[in-house]
C-alpha atoms as a PDB file:
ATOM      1  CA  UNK A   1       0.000   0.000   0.000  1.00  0.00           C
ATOM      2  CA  UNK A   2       3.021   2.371   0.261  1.00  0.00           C
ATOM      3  CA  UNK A   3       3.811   3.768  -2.528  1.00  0.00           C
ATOM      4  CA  UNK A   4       6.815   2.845  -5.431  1.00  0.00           C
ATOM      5  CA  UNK A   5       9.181   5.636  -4.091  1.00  0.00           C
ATOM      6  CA  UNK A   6       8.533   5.843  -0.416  1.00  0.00           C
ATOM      7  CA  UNK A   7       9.236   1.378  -0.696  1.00  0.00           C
ATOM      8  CA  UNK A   8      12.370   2.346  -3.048  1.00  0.00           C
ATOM      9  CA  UNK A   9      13.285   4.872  -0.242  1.00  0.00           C
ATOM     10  CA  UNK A  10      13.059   2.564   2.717  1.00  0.00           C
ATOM     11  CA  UNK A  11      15.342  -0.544   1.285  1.00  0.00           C
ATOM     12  CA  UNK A  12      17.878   2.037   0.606  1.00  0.00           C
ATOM     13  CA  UNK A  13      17.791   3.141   4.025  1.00  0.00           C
ATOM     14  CA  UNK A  14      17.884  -0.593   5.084  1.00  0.00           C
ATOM     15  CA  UNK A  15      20.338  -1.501   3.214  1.00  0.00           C
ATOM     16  CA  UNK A  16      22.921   1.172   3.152  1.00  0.00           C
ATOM     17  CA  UNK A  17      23.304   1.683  -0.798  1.00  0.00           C
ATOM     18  CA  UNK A  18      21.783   1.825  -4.035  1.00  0.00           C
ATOM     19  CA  UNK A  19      23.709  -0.791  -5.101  1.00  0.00           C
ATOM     20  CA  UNK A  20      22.351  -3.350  -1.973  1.00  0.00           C
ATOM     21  CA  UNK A  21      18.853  -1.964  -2.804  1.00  0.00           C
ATOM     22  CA  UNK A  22      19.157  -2.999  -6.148  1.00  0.00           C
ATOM     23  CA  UNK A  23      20.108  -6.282  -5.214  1.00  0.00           C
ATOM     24  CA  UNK A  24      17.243  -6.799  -2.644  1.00  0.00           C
ATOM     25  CA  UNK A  25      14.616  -5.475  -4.886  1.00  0.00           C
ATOM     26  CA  UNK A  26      15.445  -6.632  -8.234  1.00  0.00           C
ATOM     27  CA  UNK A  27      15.492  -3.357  -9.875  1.00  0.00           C
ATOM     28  CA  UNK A  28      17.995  -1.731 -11.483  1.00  0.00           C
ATOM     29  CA  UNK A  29      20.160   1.036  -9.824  1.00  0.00           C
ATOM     30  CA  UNK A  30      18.957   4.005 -12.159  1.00  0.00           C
ATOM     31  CA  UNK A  31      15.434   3.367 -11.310  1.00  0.00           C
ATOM     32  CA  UNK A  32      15.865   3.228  -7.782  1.00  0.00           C
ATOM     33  CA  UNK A  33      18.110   6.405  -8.101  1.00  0.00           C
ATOM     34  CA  UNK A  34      15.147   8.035 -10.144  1.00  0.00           C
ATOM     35  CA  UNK A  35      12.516   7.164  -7.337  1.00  0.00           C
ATOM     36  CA  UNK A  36      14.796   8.837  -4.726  1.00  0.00           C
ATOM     37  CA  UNK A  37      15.241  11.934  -6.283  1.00  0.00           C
ATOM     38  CA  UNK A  38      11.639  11.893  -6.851  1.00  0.00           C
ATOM     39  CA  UNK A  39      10.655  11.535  -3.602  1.00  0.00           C
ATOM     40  CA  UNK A  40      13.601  14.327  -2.400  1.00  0.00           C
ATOM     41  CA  UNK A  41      11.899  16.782  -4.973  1.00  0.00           C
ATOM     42  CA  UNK A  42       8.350  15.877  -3.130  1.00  0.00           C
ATOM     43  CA  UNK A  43       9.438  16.755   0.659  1.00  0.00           C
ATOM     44  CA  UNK A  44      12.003  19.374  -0.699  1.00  0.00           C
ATOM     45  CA  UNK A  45      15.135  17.886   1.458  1.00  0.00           C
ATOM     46  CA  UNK A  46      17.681  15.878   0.716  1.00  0.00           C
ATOM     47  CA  UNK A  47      17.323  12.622   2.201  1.00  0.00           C
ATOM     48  CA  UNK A  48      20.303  11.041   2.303  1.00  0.00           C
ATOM     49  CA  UNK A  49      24.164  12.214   2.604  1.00  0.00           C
ATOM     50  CA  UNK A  50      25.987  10.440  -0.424  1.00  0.00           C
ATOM     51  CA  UNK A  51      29.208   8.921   1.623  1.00  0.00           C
ATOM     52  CA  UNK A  52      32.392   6.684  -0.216  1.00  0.00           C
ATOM     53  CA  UNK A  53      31.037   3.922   1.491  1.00  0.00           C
ATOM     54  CA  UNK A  54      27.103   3.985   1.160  1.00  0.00           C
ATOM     55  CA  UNK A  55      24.308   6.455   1.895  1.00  0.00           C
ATOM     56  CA  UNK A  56      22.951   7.396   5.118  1.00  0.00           C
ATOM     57  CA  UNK A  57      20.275   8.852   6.001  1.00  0.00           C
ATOM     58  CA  UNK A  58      19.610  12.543   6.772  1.00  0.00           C
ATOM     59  CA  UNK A  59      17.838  13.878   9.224  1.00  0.00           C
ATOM     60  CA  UNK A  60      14.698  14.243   7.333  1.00  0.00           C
ATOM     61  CA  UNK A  61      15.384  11.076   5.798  1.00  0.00           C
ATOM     62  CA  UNK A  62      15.474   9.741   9.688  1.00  0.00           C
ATOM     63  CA  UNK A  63      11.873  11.569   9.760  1.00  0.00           C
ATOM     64  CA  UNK A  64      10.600   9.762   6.623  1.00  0.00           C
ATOM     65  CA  UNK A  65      11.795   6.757   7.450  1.00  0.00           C
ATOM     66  CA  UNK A  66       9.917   6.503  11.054  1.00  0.00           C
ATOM     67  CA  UNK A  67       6.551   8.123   9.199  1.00  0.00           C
ATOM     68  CA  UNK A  68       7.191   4.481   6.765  1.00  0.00           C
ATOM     69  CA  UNK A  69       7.567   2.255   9.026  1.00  0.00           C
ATOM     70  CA  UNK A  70       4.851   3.339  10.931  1.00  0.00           C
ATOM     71  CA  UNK A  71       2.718   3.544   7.763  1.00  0.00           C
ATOM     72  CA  UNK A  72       4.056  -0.260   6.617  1.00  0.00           C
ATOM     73  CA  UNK A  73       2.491  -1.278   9.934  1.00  0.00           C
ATOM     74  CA  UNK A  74      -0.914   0.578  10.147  1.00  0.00           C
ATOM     75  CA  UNK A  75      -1.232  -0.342   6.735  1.00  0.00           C
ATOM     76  CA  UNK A  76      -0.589  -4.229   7.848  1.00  0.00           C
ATOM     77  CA  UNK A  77      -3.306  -4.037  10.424  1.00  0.00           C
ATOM     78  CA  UNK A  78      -6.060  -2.371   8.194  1.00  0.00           C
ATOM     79  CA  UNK A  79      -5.067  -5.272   5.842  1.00  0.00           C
ATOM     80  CA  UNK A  80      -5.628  -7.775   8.830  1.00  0.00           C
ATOM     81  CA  UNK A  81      -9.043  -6.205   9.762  1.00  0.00           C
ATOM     82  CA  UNK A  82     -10.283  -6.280   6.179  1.00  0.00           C
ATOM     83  CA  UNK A  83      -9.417 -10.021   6.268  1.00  0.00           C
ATOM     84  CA  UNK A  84     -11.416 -10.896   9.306  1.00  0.00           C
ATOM     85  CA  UNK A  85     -14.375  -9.594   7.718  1.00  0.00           C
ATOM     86  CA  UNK A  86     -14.272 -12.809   5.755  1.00  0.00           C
ATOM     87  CA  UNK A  87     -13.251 -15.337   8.171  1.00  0.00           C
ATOM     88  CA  UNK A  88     -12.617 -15.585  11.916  1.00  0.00           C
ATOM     89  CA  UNK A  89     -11.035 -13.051  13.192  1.00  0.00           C
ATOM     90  CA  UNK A  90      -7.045 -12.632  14.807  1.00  0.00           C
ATOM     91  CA  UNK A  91      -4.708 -10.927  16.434  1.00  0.00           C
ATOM     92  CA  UNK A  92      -1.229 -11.599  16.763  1.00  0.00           C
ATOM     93  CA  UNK A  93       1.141  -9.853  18.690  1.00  0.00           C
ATOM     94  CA  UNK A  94       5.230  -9.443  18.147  1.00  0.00           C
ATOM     95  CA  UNK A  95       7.033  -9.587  21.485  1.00  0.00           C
ATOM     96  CA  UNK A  96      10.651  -8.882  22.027  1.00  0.00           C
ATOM     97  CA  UNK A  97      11.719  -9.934  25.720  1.00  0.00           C
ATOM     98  CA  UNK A  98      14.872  -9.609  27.535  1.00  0.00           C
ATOM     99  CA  UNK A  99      15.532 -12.988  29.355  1.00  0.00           C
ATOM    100  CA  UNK A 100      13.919 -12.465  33.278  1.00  0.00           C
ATOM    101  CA  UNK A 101      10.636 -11.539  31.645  1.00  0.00           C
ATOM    102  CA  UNK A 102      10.679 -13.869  29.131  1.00  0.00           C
ATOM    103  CA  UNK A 103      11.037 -17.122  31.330  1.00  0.00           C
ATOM    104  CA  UNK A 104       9.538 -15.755  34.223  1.00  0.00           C
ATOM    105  CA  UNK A 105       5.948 -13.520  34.284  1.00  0.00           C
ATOM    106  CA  UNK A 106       5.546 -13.058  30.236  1.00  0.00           C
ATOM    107  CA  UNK A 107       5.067 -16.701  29.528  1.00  0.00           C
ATOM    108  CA  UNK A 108       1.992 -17.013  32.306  1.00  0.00           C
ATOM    109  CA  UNK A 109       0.793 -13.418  31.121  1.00  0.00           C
ATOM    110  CA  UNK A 110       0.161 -14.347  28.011  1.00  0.00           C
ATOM    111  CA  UNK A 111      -1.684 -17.712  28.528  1.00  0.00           C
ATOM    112  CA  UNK A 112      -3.640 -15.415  31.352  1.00  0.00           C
ATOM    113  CA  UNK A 113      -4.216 -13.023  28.278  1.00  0.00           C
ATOM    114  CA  UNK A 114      -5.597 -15.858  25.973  1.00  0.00           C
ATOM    115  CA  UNK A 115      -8.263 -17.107  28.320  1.00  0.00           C
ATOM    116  CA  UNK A 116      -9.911 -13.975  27.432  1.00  0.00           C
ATOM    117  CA  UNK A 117      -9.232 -13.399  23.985  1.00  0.00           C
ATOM    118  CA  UNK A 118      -8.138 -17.100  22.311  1.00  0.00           C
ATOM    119  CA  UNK A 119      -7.862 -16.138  18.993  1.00  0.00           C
ATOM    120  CA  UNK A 120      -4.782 -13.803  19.527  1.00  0.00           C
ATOM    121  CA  UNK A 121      -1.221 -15.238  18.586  1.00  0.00           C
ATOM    122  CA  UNK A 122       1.776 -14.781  20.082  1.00  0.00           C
ATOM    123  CA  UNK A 123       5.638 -14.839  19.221  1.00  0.00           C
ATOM    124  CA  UNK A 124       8.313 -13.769  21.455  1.00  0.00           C
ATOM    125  CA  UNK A 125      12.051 -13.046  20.746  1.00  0.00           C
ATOM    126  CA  UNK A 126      14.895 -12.955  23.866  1.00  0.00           C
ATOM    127  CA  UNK A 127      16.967  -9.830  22.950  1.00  0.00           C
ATOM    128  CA  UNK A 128      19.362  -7.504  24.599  1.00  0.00           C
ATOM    129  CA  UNK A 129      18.049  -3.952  25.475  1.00  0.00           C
ATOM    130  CA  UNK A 130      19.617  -2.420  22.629  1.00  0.00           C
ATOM    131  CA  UNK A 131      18.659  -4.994  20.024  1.00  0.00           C
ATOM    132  CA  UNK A 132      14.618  -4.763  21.350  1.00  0.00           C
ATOM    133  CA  UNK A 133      14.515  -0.864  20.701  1.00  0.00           C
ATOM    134  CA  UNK A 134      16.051  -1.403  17.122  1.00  0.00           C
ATOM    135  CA  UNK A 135      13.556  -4.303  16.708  1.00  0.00           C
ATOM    136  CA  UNK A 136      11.111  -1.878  17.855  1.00  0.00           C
ATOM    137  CA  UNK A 137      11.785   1.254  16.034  1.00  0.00           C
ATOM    138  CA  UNK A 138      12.012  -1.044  12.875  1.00  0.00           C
ATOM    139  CA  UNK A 139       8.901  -2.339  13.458  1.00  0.00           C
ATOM    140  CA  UNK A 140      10.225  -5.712  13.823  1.00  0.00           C
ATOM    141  CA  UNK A 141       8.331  -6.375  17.223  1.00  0.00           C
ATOM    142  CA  UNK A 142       5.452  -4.758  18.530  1.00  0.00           C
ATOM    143  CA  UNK A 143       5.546  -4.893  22.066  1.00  0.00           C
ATOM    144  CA  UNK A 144       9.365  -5.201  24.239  1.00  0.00           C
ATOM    145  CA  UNK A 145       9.607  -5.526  27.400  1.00  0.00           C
ATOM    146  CA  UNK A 146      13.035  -4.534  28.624  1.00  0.00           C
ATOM    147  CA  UNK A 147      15.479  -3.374  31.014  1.00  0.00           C
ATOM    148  CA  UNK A 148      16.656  -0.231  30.553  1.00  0.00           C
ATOM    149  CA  UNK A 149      19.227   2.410  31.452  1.00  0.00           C
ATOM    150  CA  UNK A 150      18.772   4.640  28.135  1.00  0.00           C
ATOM    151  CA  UNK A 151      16.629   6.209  25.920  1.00  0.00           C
ATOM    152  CA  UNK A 152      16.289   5.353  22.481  1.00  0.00           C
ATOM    153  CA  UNK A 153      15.293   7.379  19.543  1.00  0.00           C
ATOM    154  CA  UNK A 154      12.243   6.366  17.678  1.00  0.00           C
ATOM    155  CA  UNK A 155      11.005   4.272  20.569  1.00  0.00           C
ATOM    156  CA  UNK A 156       8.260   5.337  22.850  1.00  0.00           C
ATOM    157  CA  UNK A 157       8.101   4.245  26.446  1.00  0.00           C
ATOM    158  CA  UNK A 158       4.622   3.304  27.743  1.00  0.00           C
ATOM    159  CA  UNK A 159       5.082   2.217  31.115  1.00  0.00           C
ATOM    160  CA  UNK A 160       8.178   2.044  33.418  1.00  0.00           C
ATOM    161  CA  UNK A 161       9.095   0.306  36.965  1.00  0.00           C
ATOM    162  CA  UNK A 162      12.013   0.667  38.749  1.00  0.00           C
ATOM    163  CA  UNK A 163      14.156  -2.345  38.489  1.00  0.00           C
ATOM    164  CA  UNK A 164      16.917  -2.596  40.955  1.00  0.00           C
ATOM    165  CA  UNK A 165      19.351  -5.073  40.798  1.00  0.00           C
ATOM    166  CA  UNK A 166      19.511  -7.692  43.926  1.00  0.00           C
ATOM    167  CA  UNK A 167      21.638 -10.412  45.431  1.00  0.00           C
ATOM    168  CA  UNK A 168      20.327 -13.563  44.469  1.00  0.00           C
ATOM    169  CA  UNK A 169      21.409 -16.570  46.992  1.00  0.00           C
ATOM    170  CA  UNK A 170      20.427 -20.104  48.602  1.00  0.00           C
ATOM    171  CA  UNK A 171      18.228 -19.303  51.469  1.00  0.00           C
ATOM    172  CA  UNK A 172      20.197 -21.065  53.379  1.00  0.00           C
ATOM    173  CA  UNK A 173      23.347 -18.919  52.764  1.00  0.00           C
ATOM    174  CA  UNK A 174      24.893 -16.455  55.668  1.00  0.00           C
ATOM    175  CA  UNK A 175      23.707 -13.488  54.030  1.00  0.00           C
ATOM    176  CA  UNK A 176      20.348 -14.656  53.403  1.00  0.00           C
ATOM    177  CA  UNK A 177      19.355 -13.424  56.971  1.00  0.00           C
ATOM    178  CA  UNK A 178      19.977  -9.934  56.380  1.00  0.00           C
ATOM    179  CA  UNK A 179      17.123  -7.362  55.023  1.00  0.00           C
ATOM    180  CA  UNK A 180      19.709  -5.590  52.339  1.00  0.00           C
ATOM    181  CA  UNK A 181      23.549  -6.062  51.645  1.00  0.00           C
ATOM    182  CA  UNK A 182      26.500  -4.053  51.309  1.00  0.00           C
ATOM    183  CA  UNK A 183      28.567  -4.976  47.964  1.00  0.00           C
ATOM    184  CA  UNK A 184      31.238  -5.467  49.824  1.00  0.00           C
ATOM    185  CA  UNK A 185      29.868  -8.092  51.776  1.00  0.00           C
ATOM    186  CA  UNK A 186      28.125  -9.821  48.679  1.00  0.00           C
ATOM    187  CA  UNK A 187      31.785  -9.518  46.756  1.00  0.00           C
ATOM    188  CA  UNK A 188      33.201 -11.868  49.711  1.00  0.00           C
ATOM    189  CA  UNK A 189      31.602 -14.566  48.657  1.00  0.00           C
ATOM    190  CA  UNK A 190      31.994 -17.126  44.640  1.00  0.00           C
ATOM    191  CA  UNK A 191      29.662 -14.916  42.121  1.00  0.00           C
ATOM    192  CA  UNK A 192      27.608 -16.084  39.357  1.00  0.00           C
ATOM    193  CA  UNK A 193      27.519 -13.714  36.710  1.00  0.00           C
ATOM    194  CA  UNK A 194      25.484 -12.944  33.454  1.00  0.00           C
ATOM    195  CA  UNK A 195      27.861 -11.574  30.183  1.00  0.00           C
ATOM    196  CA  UNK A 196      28.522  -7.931  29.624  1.00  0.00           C
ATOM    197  CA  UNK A 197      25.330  -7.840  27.704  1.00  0.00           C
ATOM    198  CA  UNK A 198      23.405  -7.763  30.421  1.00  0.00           C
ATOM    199  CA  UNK A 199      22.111  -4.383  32.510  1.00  0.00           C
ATOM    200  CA  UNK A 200      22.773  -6.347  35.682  1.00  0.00           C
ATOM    201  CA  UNK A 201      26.139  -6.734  34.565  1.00  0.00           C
ATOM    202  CA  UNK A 202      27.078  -3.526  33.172  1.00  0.00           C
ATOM    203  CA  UNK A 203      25.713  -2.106  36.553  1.00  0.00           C
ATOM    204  CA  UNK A 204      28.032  -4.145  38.353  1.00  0.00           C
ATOM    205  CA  UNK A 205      31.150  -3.423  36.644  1.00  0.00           C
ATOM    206  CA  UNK A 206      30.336   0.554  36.401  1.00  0.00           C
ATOM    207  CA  UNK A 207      30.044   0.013  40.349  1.00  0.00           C
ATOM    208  CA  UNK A 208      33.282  -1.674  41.120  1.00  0.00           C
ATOM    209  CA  UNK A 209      34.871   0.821  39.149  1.00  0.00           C
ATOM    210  CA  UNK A 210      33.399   3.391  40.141  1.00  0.00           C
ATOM    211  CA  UNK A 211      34.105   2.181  44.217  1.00  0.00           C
ATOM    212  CA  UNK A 212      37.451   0.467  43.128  1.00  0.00           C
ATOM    213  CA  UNK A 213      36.343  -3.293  44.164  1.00  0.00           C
ATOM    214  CA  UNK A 214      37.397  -6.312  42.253  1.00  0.00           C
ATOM    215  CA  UNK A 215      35.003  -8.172  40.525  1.00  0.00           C
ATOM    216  CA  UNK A 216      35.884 -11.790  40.289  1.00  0.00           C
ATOM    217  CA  UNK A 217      33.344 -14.739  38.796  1.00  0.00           C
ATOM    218  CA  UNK A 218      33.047 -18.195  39.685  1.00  0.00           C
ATOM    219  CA  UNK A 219      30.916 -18.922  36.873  1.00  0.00           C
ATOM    220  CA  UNK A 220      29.540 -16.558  33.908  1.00  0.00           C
ATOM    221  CA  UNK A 221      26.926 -17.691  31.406  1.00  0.00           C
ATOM    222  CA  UNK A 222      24.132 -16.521  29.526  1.00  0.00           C
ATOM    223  CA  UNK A 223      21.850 -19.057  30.803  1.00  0.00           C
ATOM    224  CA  UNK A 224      20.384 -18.019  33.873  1.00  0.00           C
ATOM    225  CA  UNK A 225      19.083 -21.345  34.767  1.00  0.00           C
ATOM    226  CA  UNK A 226      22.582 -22.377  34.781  1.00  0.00           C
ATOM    227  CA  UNK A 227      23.631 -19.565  37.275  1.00  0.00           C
ATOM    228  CA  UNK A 228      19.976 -20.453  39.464  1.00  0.00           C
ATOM    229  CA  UNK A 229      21.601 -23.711  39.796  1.00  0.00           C
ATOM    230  CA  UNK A 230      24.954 -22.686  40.211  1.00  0.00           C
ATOM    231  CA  UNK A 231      23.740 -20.724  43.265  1.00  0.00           C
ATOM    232  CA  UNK A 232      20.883 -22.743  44.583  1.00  0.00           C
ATOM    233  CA  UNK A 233      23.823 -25.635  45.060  1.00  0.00           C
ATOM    234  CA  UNK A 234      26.607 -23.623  46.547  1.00  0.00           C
ATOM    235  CA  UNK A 235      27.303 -20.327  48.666  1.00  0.00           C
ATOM    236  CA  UNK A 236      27.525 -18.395  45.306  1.00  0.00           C
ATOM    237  CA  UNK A 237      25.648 -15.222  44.634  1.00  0.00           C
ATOM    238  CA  UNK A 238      23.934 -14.414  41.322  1.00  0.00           C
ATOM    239  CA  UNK A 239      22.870 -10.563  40.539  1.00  0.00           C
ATOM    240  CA  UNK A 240      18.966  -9.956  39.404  1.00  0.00           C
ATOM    241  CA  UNK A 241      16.291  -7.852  38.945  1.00  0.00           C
ATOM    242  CA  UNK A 242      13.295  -8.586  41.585  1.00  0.00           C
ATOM    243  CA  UNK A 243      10.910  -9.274  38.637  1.00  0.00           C
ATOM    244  CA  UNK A 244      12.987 -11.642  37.242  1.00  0.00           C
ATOM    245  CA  UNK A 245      13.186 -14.361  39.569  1.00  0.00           C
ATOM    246  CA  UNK A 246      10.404 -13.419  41.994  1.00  0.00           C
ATOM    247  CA  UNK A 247       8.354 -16.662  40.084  1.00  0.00           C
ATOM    248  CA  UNK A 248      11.145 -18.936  41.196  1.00  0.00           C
ATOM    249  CA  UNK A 249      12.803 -17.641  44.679  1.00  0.00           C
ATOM    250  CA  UNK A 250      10.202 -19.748  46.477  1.00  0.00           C
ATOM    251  CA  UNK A 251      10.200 -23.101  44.134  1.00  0.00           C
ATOM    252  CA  UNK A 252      14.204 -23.276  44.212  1.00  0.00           C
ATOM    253  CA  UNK A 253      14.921 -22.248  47.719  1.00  0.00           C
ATOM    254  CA  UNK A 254      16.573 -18.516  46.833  1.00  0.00           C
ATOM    255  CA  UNK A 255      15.909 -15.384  48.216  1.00  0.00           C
ATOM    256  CA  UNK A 256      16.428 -11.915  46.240  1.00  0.00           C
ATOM    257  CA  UNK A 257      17.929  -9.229  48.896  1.00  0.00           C
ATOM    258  CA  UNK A 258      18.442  -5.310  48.058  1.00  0.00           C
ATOM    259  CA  UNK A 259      21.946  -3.805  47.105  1.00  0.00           C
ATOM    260  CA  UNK A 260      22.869  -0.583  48.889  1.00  0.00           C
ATOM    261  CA  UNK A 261      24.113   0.798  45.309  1.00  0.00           C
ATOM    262  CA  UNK A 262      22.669   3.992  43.987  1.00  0.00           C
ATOM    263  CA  UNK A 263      24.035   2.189  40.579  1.00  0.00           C
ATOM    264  CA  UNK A 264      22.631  -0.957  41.145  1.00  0.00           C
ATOM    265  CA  UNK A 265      19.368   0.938  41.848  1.00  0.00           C
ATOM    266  CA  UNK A 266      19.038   3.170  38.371  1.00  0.00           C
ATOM    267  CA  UNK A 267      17.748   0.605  35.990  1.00  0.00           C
ATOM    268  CA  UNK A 268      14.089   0.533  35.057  1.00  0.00           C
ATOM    269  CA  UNK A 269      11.730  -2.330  33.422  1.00  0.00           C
ATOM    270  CA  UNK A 270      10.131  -0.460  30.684  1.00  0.00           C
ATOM    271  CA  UNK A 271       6.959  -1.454  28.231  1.00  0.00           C
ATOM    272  CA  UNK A 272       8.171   0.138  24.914  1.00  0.00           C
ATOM    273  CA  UNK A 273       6.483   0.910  21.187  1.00  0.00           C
ATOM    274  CA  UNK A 274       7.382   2.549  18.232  1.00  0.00           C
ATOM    275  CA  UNK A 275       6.893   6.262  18.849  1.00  0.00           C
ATOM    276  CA  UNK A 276       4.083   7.946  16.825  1.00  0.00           C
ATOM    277  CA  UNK A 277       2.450   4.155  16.149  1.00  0.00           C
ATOM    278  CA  UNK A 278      -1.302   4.283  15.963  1.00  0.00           C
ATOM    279  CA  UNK A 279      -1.307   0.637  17.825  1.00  0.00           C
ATOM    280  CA  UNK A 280      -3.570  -2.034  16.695  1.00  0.00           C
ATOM    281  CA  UNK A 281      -6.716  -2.667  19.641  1.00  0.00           C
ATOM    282  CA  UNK A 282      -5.136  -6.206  20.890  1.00  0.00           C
ATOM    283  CA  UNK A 283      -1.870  -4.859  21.238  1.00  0.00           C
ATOM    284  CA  UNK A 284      -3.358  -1.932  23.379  1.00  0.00           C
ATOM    285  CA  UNK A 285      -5.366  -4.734  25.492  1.00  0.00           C
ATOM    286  CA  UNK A 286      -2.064  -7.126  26.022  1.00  0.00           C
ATOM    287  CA  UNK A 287      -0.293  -3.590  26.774  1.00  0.00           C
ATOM    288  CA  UNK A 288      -2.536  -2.974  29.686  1.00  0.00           C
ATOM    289  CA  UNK A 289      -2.375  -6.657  30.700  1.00  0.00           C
ATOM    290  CA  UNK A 290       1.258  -6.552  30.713  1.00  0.00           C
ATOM    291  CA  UNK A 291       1.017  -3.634  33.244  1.00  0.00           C
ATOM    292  CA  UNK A 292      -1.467  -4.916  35.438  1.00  0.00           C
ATOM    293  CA  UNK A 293       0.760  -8.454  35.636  1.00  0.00           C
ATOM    294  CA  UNK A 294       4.111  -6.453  36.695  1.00  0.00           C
ATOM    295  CA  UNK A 295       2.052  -4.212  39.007  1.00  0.00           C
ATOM    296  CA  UNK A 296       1.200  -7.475  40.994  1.00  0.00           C
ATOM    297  CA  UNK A 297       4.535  -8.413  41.238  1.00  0.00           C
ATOM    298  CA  UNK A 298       5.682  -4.952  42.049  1.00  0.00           C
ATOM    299  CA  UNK A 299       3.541  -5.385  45.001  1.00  0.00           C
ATOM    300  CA  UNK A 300       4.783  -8.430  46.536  1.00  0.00           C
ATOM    301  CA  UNK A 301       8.355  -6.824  46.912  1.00  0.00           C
ATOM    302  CA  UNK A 302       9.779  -7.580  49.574  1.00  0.00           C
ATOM    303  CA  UNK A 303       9.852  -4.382  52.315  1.00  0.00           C
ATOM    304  CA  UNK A 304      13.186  -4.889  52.361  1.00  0.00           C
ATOM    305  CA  UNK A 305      13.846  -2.297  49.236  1.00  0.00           C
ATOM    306  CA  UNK A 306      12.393   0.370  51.303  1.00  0.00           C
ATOM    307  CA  UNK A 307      14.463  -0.552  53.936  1.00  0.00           C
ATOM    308  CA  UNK A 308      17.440  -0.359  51.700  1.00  0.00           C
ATOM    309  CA  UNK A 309      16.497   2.918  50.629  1.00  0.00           C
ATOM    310  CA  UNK A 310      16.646   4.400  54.442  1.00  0.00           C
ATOM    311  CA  UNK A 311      19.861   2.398  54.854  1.00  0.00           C
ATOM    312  CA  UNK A 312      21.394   4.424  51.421  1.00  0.00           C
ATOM    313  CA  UNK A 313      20.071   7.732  52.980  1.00  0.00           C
ATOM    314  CA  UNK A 314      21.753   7.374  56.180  1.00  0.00           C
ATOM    315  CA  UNK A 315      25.033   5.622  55.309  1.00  0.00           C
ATOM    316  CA  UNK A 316      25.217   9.183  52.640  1.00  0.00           C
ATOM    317  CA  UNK A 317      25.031  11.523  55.692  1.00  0.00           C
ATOM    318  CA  UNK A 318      27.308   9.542  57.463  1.00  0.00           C
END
């Protein structure tokens, strides 16, 4: 439904070069090239910056671009509505996770979701922070639910919780009977780590740099089952947001205990879109679901964070 220059204009932007866009579309160069200049006549800006190695975009190309994919999807959905009219209707819904969510409250939320509307489909990608807010301002996913330090352009934030990250340990461990922790103390002890790509992670290491403490791993994976069991089996200490493994402190035998880190404590769970969307009904429904789900876990936190909180205050006028 978009038209011949504006879909010319976006795999060019994709892909980097005429050239590439060629290739992708099946069309040669000079038409492409004639499409583009076109469409540059039409909004009276240039829309790319011609560079040795490729063409990027401008900043009203940036502008068009967003106003596409945004089209590309509206579009998609009318398409999907006019379709039901003949046939029983669906909605499915594009979810890009990073990995707490995902294996902890997303997978129940959504079944929770279906019992009231059945027909809607789900998928759901594990991705890093920065790979669900391209995903989402490409239109890739329509829904992520993420931790997050920093904003993102093109991406609109719906909702947001703060997400502090805590010490994750057998409950039968010696710091397990303590309402919140020092780092210090927690740094005493083996440490089960996630990779760099984590927030939790890059928290931690912008924290022991920042206080000069070494940060030393018995085990680092990507798996966080494999650091739940690393822990639940030994005196080690995993790092984690609340959220992540609030489903599971119970069922394994952990228990999640506050940081005193103003670091550790600046991360946030966000709901995120792609800014200026006009988002389909069903994805507005599963939004609000999504919120109402974390707001229930928010409220089982333990009253140790609060207590941590006091704890920060005082040990900063000390």
């Amino acid at each position: 439904m978009l038209g011949i220059s504006l879909k010319y204009f976006v795999a060019v932007a994709e892909t980097g070069s005429l050239s590439a866009a060629s290739r992708q579309l099946h069309v040669a160069v000079s038409a492409i090239s004639r499409q583009i200049a076109r469409l540059e006549e039409q909004v009276g800006a240039p829309l790319f910056e011609r560079a040795p190695r490729g063409m990027a975009l401008s900043e009203a190309g940036r502008l068009l671009l967003a106003h596409a994919r945004r089209t590309w999807l509206e579009a998609d959905e009318v398409m999907r509505q006019i379709a039901a009219l003949q046939g029983t209707p669906h909605d499915e819904i594009r979810v890009g996770a990073s990995e707490g969510p995902a294996q902890g409250f997303l997978p129940v939320a959504m079944v929770d979701f279906r019992k009231q509307y059945p027909r809607t489909r789900f998928s759901l990608q594990v991705l890093t922070p920065p790979e669900a807010m391209r995903y989402i301002a490409n239109g890739d996913i329509d829904v992520a639910v993420s931790f997050n330090v920093e904003p993102a352009q093109g991406v609109a934030v719906v909702h947001s919780w703060r997400a502090p990250v805590y010490a994750v340990m057998a409950a039968t461990h010696p710091l397990a009977v303590r309402s919140s922790l020092q780092l210090e103390d927690v740094l005493a002890y083996p440490l089960a780590l996630t990779d760099d790509k984590s927030t939790a992670r890059r928290l931690l290491n912008r924290t022991c740099a920042l206080e000069d403490m070494q940060l030393q791993a018995a085990l680092i994976s990507n798996y966080s089952p494999a650091l739940h069991g690393f822990v639940r089996n030994s005196d080690a200490v995993m790092f984690a947001g609340y959220i992540s493994v609030a489903w599971r402190l119970e069922q394994d035998g952990l228990v999640a205990r506050p940081v005193v880190s103003a670091e550790l404590q600046s991360r946030n769970l966000q709901i995120q879109t792609m800014e200026g969307r006009l988002l389909p009904p069903g994805v507005v429904r599963f939004i609000n679901h999504l919120k109402s789900r974390i707001d229930e876990v928010e409220a089982t936190l333990p009253q140790e964070r609060q207590q941590a909180r006091s704890e920060k205050k005082r040990v900063k006028w000390v």
